[in-house]
Each structure stands twice: as C-alpha cells, then as structure tokens.
PDB file of N, CA and C in Angstrom:
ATOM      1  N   UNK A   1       0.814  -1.200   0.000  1.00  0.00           N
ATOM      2  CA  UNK A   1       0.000   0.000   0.000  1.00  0.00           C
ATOM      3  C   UNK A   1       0.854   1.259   0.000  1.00  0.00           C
ATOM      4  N   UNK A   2       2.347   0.987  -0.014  1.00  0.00           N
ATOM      5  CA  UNK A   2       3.035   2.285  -0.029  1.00  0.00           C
ATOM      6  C   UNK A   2       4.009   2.468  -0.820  1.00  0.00           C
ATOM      7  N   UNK A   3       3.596   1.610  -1.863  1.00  0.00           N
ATOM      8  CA  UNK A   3       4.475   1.673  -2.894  1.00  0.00           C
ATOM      9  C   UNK A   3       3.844   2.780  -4.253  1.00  0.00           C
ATOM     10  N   UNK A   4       5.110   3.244  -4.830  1.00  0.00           N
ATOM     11  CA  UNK A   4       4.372   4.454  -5.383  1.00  0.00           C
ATOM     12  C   UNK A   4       3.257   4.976  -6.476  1.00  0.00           C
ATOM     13  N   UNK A   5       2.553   4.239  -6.813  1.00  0.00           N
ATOM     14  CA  UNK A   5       1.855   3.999  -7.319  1.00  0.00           C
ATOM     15  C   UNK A   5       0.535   3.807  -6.949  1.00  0.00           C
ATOM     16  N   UNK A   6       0.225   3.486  -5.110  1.00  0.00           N
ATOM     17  CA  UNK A   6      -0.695   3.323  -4.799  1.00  0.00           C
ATOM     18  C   UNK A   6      -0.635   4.478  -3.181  1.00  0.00           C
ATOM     19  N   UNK A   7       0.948   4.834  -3.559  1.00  0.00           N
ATOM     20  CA  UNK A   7       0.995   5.677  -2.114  1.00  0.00           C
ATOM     21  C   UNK A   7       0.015   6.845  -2.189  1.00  0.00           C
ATOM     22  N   UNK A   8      -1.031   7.522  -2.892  1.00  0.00           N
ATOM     23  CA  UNK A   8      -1.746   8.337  -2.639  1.00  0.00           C
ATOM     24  C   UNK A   8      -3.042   7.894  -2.979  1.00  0.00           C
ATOM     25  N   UNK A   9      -3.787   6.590  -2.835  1.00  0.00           N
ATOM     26  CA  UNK A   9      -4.718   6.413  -3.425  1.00  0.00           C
ATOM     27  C   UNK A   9      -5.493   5.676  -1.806  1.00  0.00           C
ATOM     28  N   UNK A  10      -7.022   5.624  -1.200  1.00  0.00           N
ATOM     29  CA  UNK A  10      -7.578   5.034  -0.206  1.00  0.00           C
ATOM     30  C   UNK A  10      -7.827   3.873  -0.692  1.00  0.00           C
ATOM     31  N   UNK A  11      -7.167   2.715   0.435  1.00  0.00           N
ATOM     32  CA  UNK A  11      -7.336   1.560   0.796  1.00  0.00           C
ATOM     33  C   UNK A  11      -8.241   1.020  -0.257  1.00  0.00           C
ATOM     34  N   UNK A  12      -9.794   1.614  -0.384  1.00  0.00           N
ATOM     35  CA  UNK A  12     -10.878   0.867  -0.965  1.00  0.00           C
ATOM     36  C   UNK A  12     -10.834   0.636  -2.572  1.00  0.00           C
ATOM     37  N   UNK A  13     -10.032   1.962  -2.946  1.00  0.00           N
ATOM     38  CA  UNK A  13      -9.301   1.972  -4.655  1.00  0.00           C
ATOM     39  C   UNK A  13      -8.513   1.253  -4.575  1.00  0.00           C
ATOM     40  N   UNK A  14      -7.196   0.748  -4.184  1.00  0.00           N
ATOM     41  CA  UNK A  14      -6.043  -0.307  -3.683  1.00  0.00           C
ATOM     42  C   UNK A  14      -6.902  -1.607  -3.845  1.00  0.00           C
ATOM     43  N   UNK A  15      -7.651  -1.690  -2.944  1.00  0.00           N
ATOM     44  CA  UNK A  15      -8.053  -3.216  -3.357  1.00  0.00           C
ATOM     45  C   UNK A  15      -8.818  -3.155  -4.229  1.00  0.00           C
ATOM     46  N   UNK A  16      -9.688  -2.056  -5.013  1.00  0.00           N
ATOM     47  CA  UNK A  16     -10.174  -2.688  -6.346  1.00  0.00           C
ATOM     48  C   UNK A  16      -9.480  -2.757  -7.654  1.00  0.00           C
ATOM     49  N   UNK A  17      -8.251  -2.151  -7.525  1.00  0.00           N
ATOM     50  CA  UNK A  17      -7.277  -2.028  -8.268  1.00  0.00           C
ATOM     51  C   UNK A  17      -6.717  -3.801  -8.573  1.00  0.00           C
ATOM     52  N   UNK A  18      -6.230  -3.867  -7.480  1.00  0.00           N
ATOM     53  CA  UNK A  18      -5.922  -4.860  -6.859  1.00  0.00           C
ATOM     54  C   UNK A  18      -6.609  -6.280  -7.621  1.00  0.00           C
ATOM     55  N   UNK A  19      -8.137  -6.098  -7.001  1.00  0.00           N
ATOM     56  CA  UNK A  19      -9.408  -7.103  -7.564  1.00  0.00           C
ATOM     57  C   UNK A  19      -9.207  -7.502  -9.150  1.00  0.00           C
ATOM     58  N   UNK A  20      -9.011  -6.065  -9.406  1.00  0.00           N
ATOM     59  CA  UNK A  20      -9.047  -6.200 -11.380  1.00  0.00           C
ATOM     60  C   UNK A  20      -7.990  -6.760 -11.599  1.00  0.00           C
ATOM     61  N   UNK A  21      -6.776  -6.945 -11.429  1.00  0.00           N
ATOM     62  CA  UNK A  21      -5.456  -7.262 -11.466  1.00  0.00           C
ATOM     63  C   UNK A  21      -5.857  -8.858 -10.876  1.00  0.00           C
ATOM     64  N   UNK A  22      -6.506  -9.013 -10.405  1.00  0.00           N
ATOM     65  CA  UNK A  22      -7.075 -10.725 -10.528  1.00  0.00           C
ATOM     66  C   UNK A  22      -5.889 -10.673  -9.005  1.00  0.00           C
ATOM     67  N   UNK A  23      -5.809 -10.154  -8.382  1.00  0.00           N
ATOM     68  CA  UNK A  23      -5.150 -10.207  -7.374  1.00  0.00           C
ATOM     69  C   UNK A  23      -5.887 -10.129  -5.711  1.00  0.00           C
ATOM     70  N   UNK A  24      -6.144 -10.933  -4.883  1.00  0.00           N
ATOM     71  CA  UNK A  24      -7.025 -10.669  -3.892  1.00  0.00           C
ATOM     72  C   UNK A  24      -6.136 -11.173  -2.831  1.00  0.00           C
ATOM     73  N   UNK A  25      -6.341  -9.827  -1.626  1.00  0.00           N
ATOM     74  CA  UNK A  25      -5.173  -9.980  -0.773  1.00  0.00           C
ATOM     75  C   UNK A  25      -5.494 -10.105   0.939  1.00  0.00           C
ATOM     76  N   UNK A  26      -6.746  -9.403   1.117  1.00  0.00           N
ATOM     77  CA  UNK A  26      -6.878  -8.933   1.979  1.00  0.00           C
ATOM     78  C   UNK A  26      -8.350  -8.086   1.916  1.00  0.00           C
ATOM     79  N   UNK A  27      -9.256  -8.218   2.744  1.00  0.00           N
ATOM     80  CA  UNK A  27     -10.587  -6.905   2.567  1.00  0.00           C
ATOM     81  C   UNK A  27     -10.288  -5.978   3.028  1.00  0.00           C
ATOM     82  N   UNK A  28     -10.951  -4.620   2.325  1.00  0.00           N
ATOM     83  CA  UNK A  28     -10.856  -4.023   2.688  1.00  0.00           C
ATOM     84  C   UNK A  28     -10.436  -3.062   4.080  1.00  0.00           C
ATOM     85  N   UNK A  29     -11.369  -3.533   4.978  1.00  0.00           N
ATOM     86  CA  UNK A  29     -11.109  -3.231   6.071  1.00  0.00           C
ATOM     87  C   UNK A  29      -9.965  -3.479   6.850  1.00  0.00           C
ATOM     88  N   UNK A  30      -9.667  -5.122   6.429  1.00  0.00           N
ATOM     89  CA  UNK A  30      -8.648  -5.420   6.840  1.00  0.00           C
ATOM     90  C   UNK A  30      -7.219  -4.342   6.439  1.00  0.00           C
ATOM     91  N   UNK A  31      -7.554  -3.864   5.314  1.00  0.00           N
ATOM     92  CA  UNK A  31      -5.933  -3.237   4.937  1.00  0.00           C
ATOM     93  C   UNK A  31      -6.250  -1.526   5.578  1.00  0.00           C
ATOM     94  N   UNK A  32      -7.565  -0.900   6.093  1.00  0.00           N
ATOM     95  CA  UNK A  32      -7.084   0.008   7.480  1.00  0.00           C
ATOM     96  C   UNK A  32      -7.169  -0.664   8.328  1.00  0.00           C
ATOM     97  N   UNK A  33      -7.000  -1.448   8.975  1.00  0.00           N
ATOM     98  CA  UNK A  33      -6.823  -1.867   9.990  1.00  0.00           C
ATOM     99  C   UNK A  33      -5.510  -1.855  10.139  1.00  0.00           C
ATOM    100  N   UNK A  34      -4.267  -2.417   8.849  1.00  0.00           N
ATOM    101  CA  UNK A  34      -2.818  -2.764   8.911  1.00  0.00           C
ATOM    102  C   UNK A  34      -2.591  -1.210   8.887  1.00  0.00           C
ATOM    103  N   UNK A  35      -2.879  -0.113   7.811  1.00  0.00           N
ATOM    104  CA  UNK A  35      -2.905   0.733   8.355  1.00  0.00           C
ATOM    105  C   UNK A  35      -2.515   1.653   9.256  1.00  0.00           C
ATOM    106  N   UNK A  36      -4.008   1.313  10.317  1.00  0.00           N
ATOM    107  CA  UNK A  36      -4.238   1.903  11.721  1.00  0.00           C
ATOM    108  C   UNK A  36      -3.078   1.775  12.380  1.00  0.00           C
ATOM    109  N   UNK A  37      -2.700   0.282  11.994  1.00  0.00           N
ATOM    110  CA  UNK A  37      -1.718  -0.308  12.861  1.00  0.00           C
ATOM    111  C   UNK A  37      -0.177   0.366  13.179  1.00  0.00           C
ATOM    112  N   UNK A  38       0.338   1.042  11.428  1.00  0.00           N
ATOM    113  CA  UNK A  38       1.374   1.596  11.323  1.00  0.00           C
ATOM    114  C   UNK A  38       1.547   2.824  11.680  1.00  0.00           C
ATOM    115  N   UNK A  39      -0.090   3.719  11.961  1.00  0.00           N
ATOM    116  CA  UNK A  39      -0.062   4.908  12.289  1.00  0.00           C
ATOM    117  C   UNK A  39      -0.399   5.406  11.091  1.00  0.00           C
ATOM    118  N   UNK A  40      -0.853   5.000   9.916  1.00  0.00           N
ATOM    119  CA  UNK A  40      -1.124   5.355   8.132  1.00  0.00           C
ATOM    120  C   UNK A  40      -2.334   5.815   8.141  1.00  0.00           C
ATOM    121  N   UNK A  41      -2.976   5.781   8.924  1.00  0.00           N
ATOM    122  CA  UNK A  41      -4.778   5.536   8.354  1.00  0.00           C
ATOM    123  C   UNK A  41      -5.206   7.252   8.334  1.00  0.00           C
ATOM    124  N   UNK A  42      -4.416   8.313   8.162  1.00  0.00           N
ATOM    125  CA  UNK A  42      -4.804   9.424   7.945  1.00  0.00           C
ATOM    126  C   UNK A  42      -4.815   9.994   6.643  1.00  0.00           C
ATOM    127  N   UNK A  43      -4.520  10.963   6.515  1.00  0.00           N
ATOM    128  CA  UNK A  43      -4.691  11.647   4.974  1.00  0.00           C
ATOM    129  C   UNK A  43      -3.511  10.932   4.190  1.00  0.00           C
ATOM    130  N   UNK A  44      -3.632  10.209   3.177  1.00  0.00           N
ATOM    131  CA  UNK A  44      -2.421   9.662   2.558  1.00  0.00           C
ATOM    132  C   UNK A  44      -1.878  10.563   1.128  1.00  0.00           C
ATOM    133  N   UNK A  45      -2.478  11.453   1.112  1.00  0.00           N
ATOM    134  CA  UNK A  45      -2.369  12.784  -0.078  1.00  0.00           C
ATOM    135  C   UNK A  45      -1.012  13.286   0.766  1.00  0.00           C
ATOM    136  N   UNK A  46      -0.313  13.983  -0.575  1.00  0.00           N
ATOM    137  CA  UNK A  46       0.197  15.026   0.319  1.00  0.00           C
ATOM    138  C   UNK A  46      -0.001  16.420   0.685  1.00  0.00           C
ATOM    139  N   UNK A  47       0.198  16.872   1.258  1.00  0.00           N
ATOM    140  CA  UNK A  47       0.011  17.635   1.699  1.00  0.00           C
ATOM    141  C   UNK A  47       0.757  19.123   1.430  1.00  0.00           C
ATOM    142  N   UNK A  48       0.640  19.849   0.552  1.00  0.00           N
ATOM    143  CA  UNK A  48       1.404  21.296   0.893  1.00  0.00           C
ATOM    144  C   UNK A  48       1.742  21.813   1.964  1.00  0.00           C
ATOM    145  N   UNK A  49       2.816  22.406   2.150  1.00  0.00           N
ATOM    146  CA  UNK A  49       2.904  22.884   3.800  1.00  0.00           C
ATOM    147  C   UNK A  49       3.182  24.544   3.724  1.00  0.00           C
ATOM    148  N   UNK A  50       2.819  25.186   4.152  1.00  0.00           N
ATOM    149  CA  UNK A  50       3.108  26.769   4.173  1.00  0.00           C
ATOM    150  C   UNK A  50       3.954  27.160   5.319  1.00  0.00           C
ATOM    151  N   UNK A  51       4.869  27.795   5.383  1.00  0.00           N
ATOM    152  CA  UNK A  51       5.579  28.854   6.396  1.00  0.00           C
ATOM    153  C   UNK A  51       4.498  29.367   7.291  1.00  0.00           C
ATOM    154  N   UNK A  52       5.254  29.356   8.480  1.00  0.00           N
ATOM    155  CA  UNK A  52       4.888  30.038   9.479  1.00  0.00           C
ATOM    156  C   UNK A  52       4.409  31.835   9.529  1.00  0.00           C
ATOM    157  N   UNK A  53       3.368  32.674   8.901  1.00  0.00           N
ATOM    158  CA  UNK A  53       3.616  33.860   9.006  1.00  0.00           C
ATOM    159  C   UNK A  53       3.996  34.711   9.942  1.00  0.00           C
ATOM    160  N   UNK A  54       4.950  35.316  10.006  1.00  0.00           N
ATOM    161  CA  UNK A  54       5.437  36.045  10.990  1.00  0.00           C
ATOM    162  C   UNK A  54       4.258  37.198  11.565  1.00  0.00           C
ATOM    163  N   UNK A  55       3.960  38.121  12.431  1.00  0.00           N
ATOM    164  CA  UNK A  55       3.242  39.254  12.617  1.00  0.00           C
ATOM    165  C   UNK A  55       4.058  40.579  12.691  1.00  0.00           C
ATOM    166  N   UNK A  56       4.142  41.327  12.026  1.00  0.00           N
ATOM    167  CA  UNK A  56       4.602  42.220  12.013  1.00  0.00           C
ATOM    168  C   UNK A  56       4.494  43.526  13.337  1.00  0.00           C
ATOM    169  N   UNK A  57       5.730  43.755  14.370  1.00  0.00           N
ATOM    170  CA  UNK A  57       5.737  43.981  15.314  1.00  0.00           C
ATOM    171  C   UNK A  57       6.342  46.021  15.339  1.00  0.00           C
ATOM    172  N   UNK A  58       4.830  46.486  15.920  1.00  0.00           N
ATOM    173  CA  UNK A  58       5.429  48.261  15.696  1.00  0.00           C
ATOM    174  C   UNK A  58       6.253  48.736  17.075  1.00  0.00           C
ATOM    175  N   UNK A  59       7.140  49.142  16.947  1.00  0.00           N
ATOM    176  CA  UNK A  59       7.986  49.504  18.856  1.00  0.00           C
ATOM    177  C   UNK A  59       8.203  50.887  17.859  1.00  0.00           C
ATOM    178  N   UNK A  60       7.514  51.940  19.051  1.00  0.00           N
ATOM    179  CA  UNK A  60       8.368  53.175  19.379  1.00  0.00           C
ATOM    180  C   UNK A  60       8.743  52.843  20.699  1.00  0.00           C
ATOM    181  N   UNK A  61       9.749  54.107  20.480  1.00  0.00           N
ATOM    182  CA  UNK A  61      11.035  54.129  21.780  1.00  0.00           C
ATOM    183  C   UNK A  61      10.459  55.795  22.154  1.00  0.00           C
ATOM    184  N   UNK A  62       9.557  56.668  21.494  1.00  0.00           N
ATOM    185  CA  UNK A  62       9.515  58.245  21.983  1.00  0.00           C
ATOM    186  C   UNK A  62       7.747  58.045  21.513  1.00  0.00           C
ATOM    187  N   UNK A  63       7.297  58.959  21.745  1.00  0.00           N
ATOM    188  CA  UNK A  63       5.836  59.723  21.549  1.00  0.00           C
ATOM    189  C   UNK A  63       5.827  60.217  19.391  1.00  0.00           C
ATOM    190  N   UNK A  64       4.638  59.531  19.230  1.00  0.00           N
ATOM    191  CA  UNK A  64       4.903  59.737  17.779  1.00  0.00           C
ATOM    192  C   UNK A  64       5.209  59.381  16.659  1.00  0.00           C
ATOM    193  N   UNK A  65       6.166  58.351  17.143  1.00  0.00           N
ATOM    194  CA  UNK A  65       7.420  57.668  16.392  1.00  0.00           C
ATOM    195  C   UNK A  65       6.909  56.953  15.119  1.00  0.00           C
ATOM    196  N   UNK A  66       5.645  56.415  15.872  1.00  0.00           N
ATOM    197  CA  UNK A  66       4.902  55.075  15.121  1.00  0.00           C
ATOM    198  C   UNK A  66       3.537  55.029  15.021  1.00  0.00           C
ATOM    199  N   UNK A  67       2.908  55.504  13.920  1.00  0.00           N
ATOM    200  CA  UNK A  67       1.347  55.460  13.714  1.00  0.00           C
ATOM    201  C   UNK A  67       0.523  54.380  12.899  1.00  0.00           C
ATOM    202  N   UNK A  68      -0.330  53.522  13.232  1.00  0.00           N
ATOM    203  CA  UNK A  68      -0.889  52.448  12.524  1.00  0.00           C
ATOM    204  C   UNK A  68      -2.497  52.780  12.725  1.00  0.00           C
ATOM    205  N   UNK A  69      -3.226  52.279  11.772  1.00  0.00           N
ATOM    206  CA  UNK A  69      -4.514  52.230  11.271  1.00  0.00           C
ATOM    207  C   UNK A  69      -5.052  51.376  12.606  1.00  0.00           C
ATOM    208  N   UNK A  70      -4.462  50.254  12.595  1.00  0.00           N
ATOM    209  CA  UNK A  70      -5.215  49.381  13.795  1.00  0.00           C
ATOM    210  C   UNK A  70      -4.986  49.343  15.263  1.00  0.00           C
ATOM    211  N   UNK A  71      -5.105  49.994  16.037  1.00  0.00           N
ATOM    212  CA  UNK A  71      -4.930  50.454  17.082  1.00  0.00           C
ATOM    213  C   UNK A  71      -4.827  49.057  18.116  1.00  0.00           C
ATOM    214  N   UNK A  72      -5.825  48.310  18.088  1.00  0.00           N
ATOM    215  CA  UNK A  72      -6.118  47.026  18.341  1.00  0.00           C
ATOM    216  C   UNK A  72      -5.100  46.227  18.651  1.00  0.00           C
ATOM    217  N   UNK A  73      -4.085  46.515  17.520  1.00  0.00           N
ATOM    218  CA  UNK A  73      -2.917  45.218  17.562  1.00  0.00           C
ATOM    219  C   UNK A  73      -1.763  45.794  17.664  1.00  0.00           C
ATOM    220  N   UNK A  74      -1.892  47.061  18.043  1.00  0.00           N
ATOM    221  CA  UNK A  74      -0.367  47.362  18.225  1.00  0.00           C
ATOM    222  C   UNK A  74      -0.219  46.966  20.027  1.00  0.00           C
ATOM    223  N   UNK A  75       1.099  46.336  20.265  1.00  0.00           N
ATOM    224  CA  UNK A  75       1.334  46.241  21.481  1.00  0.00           C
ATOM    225  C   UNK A  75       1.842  47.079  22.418  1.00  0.00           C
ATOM    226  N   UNK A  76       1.411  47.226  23.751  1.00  0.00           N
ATOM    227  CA  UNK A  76       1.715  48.518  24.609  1.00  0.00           C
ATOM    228  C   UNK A  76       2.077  47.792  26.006  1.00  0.00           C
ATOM    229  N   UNK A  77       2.201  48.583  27.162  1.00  0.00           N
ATOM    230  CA  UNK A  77       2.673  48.169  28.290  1.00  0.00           C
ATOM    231  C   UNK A  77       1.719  47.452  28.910  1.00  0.00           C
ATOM    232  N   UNK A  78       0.391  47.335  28.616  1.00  0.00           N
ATOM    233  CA  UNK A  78      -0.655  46.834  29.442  1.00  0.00           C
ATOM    234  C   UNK A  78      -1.767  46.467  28.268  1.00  0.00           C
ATOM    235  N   UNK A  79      -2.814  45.741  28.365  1.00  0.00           N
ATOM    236  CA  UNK A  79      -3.305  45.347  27.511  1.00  0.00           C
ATOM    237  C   UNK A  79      -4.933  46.511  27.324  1.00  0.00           C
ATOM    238  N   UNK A  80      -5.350  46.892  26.282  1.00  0.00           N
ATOM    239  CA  UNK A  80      -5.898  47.778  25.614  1.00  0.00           C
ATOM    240  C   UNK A  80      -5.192  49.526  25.510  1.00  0.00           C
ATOM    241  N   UNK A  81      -4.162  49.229  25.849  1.00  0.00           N
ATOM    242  CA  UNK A  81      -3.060  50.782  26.165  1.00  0.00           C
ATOM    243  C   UNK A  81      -1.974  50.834  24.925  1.00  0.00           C
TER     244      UNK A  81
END
C-alpha cells in the first residue's frame, strides 16, 4: 500500500485495483486496519505545507514615532493601552 503507485490512493481503490489485477489480498477493512496499525490511516495525499507567518511587530522608543490604522494590535505596556 506504499508503494508508489498506490501511495496516494484510499485503501478501498487499492483493493479494487488490486481485484481487477485478478489479485485478492486482503478486505478491505482489513488493509485500514494494517494501516491503523502503522499509524497510516490518515490523509495519505500530500500535503502542501506553508511557512509560518510572521506578525509584524510596531515599537516606538519616543511619543509619535509610530502610527498604525489598527490600534487594536499594536502592542503597549498593558493590555488595551
């Protein structure tokens, strides 16, 4: 089931693949179960992965320094300040 050809395809396509190929190995269930077993039985696609976005952080050091639209998210000494 993790060979490449079948590494992105669910169990239930695998064995009908399988079936047509005059090949019968195991039911269905049985092959999540082996699976389950390996820790496999989740998304077998892959997956894109994206970077972490950073948040962009405003520091003044004086009165003035630094003006933003969102008042909300700029950070201060105490929380809503």
């Amino acid at each position: 089931m993790n060979c490449d050809e079948y590494a992105e395809l669910a169990p239930a396509q695998i064995w009908a693949r399988e079936l047509d190929a005059r090949r019968y190995h195991c039911s269905v269930s049985t092959m999540y179960r082996i699976l389950r077993g390996k820790g496999q039985s989740g998304e077998r696609r892959r997956q894109a992965t994206h970077p972490a976005r950073t948040v962009p952080e405003l520091v003044a050091t004086v009165p003035s320094q630094v003006f933003t639209w969102e008042i909300a998210k700029a950070a201060g000494p105490d929380r809503g300040i």
